[in-house]
N, C-alpha and C. Protein backbone atom coordinates (compact mmCIF):
# COMPACT_ATOMS: atom_id res chain seq x y z
N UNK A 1 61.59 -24.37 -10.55
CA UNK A 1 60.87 -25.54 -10.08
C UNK A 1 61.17 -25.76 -8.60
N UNK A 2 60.32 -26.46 -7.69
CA UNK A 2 60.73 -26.43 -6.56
C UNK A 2 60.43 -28.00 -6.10
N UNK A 3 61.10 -28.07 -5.19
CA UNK A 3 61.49 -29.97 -4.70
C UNK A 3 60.24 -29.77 -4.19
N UNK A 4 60.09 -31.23 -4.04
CA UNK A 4 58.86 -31.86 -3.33
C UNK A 4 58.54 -31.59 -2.27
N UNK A 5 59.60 -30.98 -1.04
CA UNK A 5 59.54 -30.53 -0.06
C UNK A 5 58.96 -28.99 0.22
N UNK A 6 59.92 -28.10 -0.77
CA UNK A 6 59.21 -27.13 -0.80
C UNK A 6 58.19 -26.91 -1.78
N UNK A 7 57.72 -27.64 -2.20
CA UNK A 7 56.15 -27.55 -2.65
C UNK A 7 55.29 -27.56 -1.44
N UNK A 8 55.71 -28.98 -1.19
CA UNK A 8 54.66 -29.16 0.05
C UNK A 8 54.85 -27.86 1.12
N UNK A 9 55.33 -26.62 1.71
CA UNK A 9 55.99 -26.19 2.22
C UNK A 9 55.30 -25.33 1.76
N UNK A 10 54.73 -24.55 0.36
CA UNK A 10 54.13 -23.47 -0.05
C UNK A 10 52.82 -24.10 0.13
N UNK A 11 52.15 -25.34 0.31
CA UNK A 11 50.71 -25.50 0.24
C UNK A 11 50.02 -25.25 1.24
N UNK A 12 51.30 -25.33 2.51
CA UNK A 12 50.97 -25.61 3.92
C UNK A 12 51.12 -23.83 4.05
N UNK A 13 52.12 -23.15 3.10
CA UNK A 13 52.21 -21.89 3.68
C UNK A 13 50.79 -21.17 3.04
N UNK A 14 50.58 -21.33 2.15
CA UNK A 14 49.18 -20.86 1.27
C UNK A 14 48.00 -21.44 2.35
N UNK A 15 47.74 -22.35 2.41
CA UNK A 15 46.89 -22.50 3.54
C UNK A 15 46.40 -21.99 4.73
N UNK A 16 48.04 -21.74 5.45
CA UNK A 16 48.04 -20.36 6.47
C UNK A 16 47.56 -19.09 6.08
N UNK A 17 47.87 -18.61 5.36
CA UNK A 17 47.87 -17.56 4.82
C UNK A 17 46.48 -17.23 4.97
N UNK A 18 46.01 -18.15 3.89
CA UNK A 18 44.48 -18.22 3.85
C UNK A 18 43.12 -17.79 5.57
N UNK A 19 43.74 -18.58 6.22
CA UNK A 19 43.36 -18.71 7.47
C UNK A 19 43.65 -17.55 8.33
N UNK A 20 44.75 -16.98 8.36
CA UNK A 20 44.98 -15.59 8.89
C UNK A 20 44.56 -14.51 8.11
N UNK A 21 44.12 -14.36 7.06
CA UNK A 21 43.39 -13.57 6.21
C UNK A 21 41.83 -13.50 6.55
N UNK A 22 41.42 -14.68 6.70
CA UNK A 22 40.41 -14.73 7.31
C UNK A 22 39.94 -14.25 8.63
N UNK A 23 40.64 -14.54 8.99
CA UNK A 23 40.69 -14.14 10.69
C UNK A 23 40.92 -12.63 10.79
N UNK A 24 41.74 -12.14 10.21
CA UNK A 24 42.07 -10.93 9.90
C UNK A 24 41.39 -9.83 9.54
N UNK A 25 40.14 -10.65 8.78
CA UNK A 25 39.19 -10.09 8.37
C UNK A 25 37.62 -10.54 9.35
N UNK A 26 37.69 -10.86 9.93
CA UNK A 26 36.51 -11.38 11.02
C UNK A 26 37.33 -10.05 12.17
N UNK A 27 38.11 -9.98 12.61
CA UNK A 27 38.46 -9.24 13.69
C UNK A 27 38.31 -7.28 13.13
N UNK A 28 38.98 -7.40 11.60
CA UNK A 28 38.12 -5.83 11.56
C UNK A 28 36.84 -5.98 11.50
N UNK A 29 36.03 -6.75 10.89
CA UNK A 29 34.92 -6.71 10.73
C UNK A 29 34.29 -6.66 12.53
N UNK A 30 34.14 -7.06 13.57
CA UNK A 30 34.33 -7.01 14.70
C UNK A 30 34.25 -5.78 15.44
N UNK A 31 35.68 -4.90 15.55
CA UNK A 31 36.17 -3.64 15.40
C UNK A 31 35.32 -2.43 14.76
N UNK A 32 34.82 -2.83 13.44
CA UNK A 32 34.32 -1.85 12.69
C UNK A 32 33.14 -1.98 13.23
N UNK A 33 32.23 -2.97 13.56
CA UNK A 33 30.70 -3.52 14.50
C UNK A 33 30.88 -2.68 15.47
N UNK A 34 31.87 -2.47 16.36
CA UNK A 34 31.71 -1.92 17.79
C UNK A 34 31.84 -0.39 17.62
N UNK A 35 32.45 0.26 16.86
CA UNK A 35 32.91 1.70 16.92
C UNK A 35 31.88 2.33 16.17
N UNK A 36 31.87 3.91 16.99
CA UNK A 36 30.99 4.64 15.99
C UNK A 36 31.42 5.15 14.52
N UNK A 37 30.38 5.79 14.07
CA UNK A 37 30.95 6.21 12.41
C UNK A 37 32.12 6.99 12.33
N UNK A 38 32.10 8.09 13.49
CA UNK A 38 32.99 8.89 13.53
C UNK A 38 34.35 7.74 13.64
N UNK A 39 34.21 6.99 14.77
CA UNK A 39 35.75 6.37 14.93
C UNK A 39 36.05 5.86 13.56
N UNK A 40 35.02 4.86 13.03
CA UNK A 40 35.26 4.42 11.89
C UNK A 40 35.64 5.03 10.28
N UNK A 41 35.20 6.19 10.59
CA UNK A 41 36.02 7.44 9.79
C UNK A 41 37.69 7.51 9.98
N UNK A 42 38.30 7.54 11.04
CA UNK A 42 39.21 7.93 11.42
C UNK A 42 39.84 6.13 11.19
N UNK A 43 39.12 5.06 10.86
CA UNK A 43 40.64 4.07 11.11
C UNK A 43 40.13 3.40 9.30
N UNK A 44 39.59 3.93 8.66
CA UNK A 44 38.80 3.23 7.41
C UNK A 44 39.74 3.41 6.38
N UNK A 45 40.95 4.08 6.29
CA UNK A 45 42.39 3.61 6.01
C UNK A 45 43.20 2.96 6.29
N UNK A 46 43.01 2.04 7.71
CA UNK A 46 43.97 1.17 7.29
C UNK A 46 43.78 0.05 6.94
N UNK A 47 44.93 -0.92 6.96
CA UNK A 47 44.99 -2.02 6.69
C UNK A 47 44.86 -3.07 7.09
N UNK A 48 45.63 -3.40 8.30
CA UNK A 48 45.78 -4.42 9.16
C UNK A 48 44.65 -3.93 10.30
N UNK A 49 44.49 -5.17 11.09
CA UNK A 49 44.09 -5.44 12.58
C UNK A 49 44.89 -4.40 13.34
N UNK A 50 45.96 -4.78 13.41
CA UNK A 50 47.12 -4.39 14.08
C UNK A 50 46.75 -2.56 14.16
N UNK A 51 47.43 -2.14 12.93
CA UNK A 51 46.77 -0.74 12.21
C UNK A 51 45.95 0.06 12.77
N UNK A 52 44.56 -0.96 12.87
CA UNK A 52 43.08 -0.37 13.33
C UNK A 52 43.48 -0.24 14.56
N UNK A 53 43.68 -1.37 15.34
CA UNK A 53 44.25 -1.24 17.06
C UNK A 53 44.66 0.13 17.38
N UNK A 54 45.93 -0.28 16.92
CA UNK A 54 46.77 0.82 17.26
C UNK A 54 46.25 2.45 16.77
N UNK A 55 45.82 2.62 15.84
CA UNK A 55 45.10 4.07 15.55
C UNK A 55 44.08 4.08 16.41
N UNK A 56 42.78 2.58 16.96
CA UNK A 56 41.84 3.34 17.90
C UNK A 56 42.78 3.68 19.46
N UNK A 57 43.47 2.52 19.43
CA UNK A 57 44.36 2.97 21.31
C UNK A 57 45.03 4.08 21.51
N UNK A 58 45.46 4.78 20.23
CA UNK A 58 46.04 6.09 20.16
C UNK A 58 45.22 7.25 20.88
N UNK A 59 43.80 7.19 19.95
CA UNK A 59 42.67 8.32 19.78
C UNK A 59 42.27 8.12 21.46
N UNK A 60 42.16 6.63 21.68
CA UNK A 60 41.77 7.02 22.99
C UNK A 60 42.36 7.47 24.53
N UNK A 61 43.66 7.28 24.37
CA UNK A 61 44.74 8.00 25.35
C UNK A 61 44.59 9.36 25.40
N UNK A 62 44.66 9.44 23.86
CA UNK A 62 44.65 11.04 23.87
C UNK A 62 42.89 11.58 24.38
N UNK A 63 42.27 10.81 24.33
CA UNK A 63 40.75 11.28 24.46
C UNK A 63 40.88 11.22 26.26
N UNK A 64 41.14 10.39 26.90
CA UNK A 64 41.41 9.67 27.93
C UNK A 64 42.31 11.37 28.90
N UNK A 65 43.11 11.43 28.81
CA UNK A 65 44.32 12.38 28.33
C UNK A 65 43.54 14.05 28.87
N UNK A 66 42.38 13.86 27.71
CA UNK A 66 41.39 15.24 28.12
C UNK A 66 40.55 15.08 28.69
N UNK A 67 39.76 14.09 29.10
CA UNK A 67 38.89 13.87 29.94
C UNK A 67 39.53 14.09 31.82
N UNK A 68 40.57 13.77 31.67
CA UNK A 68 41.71 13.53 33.29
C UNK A 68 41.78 15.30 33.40
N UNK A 69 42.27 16.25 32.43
CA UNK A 69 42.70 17.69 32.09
C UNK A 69 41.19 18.10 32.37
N UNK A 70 40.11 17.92 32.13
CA UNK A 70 38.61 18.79 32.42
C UNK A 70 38.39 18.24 33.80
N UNK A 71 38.65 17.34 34.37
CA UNK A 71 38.42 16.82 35.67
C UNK A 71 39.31 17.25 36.94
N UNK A 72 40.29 17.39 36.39
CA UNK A 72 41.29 18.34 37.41
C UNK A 72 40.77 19.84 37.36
N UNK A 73 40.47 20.09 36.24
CA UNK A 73 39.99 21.65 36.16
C UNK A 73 38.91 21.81 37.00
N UNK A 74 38.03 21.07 36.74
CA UNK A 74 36.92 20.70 37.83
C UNK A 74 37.04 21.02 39.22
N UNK A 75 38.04 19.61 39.18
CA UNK A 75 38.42 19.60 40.82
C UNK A 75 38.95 21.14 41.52
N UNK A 76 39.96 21.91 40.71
CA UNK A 76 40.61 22.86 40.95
C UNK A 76 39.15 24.21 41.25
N UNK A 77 38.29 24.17 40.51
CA UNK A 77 37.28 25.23 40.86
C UNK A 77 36.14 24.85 41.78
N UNK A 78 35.99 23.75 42.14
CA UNK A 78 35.11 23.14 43.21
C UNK A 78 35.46 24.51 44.10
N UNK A 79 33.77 24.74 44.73
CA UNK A 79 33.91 25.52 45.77
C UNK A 79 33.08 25.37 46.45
N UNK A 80 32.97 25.32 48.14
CA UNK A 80 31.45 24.87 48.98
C UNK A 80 30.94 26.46 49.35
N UNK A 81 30.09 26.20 49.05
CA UNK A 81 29.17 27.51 49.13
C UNK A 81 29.45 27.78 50.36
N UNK A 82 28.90 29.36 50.86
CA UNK A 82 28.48 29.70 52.90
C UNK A 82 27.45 28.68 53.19
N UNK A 83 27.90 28.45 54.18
CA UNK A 83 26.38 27.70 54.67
C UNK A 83 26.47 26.34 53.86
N UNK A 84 26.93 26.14 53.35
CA UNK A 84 26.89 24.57 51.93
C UNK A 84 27.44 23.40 53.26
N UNK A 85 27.20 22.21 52.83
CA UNK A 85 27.15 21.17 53.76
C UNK A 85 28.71 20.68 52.97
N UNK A 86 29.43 20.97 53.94
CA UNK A 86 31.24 21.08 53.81
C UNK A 86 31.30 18.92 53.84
N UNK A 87 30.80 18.57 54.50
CA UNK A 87 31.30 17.31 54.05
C UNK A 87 31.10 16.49 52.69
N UNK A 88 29.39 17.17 52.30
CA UNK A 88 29.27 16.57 50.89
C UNK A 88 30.49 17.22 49.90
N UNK A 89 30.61 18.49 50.05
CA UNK A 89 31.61 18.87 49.28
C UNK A 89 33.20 18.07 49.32
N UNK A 90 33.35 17.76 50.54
CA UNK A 90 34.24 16.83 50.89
C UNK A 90 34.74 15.53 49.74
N UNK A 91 33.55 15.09 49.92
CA UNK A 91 32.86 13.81 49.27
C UNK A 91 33.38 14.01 48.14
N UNK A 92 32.97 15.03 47.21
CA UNK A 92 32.73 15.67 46.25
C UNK A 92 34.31 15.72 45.20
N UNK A 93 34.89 16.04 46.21
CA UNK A 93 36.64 16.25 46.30
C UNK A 93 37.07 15.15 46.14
N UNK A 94 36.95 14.48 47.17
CA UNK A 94 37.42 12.88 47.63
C UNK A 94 37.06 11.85 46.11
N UNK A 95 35.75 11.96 45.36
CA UNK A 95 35.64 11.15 44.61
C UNK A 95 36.36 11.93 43.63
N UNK A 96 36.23 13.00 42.82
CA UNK A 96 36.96 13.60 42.04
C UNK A 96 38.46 12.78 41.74
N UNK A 97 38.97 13.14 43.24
CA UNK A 97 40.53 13.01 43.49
C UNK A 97 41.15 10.86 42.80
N UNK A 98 39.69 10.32 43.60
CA UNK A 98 40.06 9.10 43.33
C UNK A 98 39.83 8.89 41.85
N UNK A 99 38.81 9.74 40.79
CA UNK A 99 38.32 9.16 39.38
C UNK A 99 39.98 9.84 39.07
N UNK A 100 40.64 10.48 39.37
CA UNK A 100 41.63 10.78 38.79
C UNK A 100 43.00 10.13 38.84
N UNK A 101 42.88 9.36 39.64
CA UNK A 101 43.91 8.55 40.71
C UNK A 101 43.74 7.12 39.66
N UNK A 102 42.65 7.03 39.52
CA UNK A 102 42.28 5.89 38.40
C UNK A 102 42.33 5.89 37.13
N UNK A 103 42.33 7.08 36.60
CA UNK A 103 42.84 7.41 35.11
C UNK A 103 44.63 7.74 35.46
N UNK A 104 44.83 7.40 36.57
CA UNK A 104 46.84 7.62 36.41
C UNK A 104 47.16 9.02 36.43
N UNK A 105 46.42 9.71 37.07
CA UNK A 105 46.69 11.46 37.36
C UNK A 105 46.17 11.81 38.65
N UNK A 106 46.73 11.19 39.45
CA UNK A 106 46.10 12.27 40.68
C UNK A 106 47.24 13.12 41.24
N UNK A 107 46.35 14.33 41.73
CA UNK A 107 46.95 15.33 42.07
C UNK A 107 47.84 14.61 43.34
N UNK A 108 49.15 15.19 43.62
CA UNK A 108 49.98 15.44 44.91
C UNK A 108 48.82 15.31 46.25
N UNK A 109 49.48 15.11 47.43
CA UNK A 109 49.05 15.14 48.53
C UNK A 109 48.97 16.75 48.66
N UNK A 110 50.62 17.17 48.07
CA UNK A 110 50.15 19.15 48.66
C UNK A 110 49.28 19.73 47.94
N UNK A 111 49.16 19.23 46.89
CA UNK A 111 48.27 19.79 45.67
C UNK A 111 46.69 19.66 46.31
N UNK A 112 46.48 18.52 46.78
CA UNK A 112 45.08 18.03 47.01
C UNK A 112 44.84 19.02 48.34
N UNK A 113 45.65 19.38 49.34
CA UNK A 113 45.20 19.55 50.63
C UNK A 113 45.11 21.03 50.46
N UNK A 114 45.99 21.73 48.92
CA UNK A 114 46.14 23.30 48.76
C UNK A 114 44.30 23.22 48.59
N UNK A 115 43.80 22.30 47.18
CA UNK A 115 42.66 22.49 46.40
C UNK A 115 41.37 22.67 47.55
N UNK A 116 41.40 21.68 48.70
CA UNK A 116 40.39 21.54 49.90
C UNK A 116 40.54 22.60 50.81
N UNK A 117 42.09 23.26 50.80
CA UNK A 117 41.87 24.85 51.33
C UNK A 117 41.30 25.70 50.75
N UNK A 118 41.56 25.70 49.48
CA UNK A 118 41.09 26.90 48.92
C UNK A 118 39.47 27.08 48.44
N UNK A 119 39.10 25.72 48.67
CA UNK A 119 37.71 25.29 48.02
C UNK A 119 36.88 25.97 49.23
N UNK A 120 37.50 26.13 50.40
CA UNK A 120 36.15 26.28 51.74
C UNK A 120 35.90 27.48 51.31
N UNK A 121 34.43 27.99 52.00
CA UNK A 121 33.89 29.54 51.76
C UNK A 121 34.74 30.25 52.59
N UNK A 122 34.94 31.45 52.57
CA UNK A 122 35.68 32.80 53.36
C UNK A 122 35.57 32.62 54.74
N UNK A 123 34.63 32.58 54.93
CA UNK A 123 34.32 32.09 56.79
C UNK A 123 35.26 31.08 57.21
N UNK A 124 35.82 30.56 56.51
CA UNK A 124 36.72 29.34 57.01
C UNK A 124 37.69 30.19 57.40
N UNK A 125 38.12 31.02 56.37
CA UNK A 125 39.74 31.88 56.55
C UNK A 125 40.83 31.56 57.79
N UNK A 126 39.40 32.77 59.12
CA UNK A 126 40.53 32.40 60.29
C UNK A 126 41.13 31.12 60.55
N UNK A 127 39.72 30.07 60.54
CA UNK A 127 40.17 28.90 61.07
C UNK A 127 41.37 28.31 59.99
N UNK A 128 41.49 28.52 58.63
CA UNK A 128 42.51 27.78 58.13
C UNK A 128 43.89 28.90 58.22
N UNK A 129 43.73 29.92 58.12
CA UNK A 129 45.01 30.51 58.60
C UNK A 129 45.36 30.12 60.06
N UNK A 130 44.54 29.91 61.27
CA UNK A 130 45.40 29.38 62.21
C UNK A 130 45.78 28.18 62.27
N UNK A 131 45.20 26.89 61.53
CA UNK A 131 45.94 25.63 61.29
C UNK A 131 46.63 26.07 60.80
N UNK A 132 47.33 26.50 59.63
CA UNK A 132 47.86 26.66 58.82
C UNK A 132 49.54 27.18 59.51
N UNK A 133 49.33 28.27 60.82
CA UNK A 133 50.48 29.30 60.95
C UNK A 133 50.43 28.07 62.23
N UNK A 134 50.02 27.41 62.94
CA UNK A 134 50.35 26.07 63.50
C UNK A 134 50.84 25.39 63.37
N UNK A 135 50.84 24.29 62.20
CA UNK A 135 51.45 23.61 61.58
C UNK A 135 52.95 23.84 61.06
N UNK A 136 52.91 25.27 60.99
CA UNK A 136 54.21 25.81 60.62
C UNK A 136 55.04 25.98 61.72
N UNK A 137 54.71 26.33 62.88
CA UNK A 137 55.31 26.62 63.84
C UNK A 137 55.75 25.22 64.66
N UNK A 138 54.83 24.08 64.18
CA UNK A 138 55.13 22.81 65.23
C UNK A 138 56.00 22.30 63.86
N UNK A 139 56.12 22.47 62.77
CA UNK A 139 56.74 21.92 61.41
C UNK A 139 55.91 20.25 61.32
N UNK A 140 54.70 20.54 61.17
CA UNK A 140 53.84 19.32 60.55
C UNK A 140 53.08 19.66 59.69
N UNK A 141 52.91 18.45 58.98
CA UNK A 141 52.47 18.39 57.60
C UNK A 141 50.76 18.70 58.12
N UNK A 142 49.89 19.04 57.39
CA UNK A 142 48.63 19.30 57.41
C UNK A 142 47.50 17.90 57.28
N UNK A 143 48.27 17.16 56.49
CA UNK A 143 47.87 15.76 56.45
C UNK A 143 48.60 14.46 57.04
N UNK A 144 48.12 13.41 56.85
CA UNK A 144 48.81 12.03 57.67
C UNK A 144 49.81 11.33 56.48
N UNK A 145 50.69 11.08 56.82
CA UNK A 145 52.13 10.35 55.95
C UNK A 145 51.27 9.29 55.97
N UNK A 146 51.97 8.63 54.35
CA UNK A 146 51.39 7.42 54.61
C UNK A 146 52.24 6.17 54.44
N UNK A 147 51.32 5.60 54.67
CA UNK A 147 51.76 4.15 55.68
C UNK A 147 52.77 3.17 54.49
């Protein structure tokens, strides 16, 4: 039997209960509205809110994860044609570098300035082998330190 107190105490807790169940169930229902079938394949075991969350924030890091890995690959085979208009390619680089910078992966400064060497057509050669044996000889970086 339970005192008057904790009676009252289970009516108020049953009540809650009630109310977060509900809610609980408005928010998958929600969740399950927004995602495709496929996602909804993949979280239609669990249980909780919580559960669903956490299994879709998983899938998408990791999705997130490979999208950053094909975009560097990208970036890494960019090449400006002979004759190709070297600043759009520039451009080209430059936005690359920043969509990656924004997913929390961007390449190094040496990394980036190797990828924009190696990206020019052959005709560049001399000119980047003599920056290049320049820079070495004055011992400066190829790019600007930053601020």
């Amino acid at each position: 039997m339970l005192t008057g107190a904790e009676a009252t105490l289970e009516v108020e807790w049953k009540k809650d209960m009630k109310i977060w169940n509900q809610r609980e169930a408005i928010v998958k229902q929600h969740i399950a509205a927004t995602i495709s079938d496929s996602g909804f394949m993949k979280i239609c075991g669990k249980t909780t809110a919580r559960e669903i969350w956490e299994a879709l924030a998983e899938d998408s890091e990791k999705r997130s994860r490979m999208v950053s890995v094909n975009l560097r690959r990208r970036l890494q085979s960019e090449c400006c044609v002979e004759k190709g208009d070297v600043r759009a390619h520039f451009a080209t680089l430059s936005t690359m570098r920043e969509n990656l910078a924004a997913m929390g992966h961007p390449p190094s400064e040496d990394d980036f300035y190797s990828i924009i060497l190696g990206s020019l057509p052959p005709s560049y050669d001399p000119h980047i082998s003599a920056i290049c044996v320049t820079s070495s000889v004055l011992l400066a970086k190829l790019y600007p330190p930053k601020n």
